[in-house]
C-alpha atoms as a PDB file:
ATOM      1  CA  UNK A   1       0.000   0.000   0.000  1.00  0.00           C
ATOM      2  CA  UNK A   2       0.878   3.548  -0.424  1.00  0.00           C
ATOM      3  CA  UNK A   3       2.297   5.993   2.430  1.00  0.00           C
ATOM      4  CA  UNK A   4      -0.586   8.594   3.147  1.00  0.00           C
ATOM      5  CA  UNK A   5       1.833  11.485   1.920  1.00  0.00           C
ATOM      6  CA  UNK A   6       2.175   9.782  -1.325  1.00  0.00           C
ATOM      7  CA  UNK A   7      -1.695   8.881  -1.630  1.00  0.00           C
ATOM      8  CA  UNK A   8      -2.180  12.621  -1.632  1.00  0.00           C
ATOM      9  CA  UNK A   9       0.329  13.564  -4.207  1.00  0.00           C
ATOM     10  CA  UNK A  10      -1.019  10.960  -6.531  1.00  0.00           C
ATOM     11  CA  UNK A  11      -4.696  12.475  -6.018  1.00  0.00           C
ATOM     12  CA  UNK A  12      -3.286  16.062  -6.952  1.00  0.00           C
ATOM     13  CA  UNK A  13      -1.167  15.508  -9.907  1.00  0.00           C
ATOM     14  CA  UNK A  14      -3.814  13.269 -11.248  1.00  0.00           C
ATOM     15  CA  UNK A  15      -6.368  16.182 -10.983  1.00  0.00           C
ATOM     16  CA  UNK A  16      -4.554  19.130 -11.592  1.00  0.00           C
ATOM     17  CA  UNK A  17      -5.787  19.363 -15.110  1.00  0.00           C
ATOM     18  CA  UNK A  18      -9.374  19.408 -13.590  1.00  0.00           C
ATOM     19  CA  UNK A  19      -8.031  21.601 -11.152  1.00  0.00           C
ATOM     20  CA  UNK A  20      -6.703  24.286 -13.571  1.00  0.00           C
ATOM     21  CA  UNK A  21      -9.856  23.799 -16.226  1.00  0.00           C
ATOM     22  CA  UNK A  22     -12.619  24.017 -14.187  1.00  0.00           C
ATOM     23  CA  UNK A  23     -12.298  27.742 -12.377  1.00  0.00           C
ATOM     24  CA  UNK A  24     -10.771  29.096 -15.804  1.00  0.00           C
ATOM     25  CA  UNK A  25     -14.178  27.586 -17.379  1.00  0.00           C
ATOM     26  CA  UNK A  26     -16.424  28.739 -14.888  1.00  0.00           C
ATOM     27  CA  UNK A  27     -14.569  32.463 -14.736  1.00  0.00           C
ATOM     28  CA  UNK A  28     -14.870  33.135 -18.261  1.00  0.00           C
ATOM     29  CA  UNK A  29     -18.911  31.867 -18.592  1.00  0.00           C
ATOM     30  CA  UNK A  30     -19.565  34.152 -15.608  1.00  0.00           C
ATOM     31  CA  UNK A  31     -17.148  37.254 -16.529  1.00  0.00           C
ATOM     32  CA  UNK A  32     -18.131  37.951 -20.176  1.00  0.00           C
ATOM     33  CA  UNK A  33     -22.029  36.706 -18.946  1.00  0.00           C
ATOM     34  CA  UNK A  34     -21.525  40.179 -16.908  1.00  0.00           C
ATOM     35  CA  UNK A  35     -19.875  41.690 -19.555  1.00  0.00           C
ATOM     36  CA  UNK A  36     -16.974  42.721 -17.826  1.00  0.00           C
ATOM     37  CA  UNK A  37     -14.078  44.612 -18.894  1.00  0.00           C
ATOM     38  CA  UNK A  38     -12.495  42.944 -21.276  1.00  0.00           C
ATOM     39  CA  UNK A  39      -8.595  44.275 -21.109  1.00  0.00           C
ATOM     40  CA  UNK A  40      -6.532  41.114 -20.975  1.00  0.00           C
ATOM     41  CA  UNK A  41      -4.706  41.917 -18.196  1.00  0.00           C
ATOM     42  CA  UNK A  42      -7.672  42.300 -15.598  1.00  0.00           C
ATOM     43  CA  UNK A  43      -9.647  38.761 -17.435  1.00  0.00           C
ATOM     44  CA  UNK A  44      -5.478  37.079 -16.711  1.00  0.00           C
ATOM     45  CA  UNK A  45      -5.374  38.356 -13.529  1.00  0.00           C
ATOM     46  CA  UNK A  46      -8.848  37.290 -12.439  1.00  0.00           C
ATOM     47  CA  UNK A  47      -8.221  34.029 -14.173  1.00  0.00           C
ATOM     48  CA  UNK A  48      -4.534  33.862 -12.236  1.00  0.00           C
ATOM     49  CA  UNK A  49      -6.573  34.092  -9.094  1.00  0.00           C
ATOM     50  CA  UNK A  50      -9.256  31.152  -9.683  1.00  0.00           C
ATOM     51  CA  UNK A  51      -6.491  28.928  -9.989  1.00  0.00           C
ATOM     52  CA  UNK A  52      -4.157  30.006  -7.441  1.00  0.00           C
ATOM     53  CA  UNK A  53      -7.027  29.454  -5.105  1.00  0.00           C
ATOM     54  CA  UNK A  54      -8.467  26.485  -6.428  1.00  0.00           C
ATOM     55  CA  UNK A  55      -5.436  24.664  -6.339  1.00  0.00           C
ATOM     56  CA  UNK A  56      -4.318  26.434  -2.731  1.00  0.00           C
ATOM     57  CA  UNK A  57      -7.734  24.997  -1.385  1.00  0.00           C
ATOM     58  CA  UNK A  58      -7.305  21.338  -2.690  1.00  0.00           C
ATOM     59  CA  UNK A  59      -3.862  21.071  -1.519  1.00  0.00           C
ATOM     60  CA  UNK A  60      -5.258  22.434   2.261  1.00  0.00           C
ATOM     61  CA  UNK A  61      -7.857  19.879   2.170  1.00  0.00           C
ATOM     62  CA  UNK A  62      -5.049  17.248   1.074  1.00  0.00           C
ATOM     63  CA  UNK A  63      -2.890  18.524   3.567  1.00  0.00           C
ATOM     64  CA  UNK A  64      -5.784  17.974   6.562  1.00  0.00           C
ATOM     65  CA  UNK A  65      -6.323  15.014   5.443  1.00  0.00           C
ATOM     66  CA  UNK A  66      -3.282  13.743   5.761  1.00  0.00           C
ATOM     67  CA  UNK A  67      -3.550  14.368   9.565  1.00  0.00           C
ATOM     68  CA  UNK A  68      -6.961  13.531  10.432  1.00  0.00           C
ATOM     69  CA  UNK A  69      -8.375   9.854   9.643  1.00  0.00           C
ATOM     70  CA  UNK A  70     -12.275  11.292  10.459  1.00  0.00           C
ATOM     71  CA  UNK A  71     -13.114  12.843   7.433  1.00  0.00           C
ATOM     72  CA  UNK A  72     -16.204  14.986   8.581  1.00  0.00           C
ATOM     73  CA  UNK A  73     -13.916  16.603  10.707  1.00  0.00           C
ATOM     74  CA  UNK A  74     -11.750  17.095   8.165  1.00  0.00           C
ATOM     75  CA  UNK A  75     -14.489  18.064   5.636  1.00  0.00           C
ATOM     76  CA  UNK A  76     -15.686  20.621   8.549  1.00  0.00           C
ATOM     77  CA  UNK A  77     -12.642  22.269   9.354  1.00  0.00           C
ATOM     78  CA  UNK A  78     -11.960  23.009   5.530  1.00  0.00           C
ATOM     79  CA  UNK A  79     -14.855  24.734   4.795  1.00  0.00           C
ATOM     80  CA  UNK A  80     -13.556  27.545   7.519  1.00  0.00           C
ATOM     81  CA  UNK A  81     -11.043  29.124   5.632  1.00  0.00           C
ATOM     82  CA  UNK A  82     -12.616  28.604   2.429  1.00  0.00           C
ATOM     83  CA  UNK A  83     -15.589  30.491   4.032  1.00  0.00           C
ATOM     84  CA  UNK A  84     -13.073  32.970   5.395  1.00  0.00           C
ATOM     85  CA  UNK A  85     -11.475  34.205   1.956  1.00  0.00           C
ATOM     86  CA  UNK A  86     -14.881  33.944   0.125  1.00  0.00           C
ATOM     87  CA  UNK A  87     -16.139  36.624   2.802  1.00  0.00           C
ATOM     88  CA  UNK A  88     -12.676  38.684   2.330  1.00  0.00           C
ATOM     89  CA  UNK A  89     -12.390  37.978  -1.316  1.00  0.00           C
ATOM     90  CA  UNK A  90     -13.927  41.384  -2.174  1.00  0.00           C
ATOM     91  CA  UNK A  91     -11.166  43.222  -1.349  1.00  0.00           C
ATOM     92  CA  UNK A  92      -8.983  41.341  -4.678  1.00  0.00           C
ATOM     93  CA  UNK A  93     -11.783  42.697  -6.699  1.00  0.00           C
ATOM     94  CA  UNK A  94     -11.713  46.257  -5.440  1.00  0.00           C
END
């Protein structure tokens, strides 16, 4: 069997494709659904950021996981931060 470090590593390379794709997807429906400026350094930069924190918040959830075997604590103690920087994410915008 694998160690639980390398279980996790496994997990994120294989879905970092997902985990690049799916924010840059979603981003672009939403921003030009809005009709947002389109300059291509602020559509970059917000597209820079979806990633950055999709892939940040995977590899924190990875990383708790890795120390916790209950996984609704683990599940519970995620969703804090996440919740934290969606609440605070306004300020990136501004």
């Amino acid at each position: 069997m694998y160690s639980i470090p390398d279980y996790y590593l496994g997990r994120l390379f294989s879905q970092i494709c997902v985990q690049v794709f799916y924010p840059f997807i979603i981003i672009l429906i939403v921003y030009f659904g809005i009709h947002g400026n389109n300059e291509f350094g602020n559509v970059a930069l917000l597209l820079l950021y979806g990633v950055f924190i999709n892939v940040t918040m995977v590899c924190q959830a990875f990383f708790f996981g890795t120390l916790s075997d209950n996984f609704m604590a683990v599940e519970q103690f995620h969703i804090m931060p996440m919740l934290l920087f969606m609440l605070t994410a306004g300020t990136f915008v501004n």
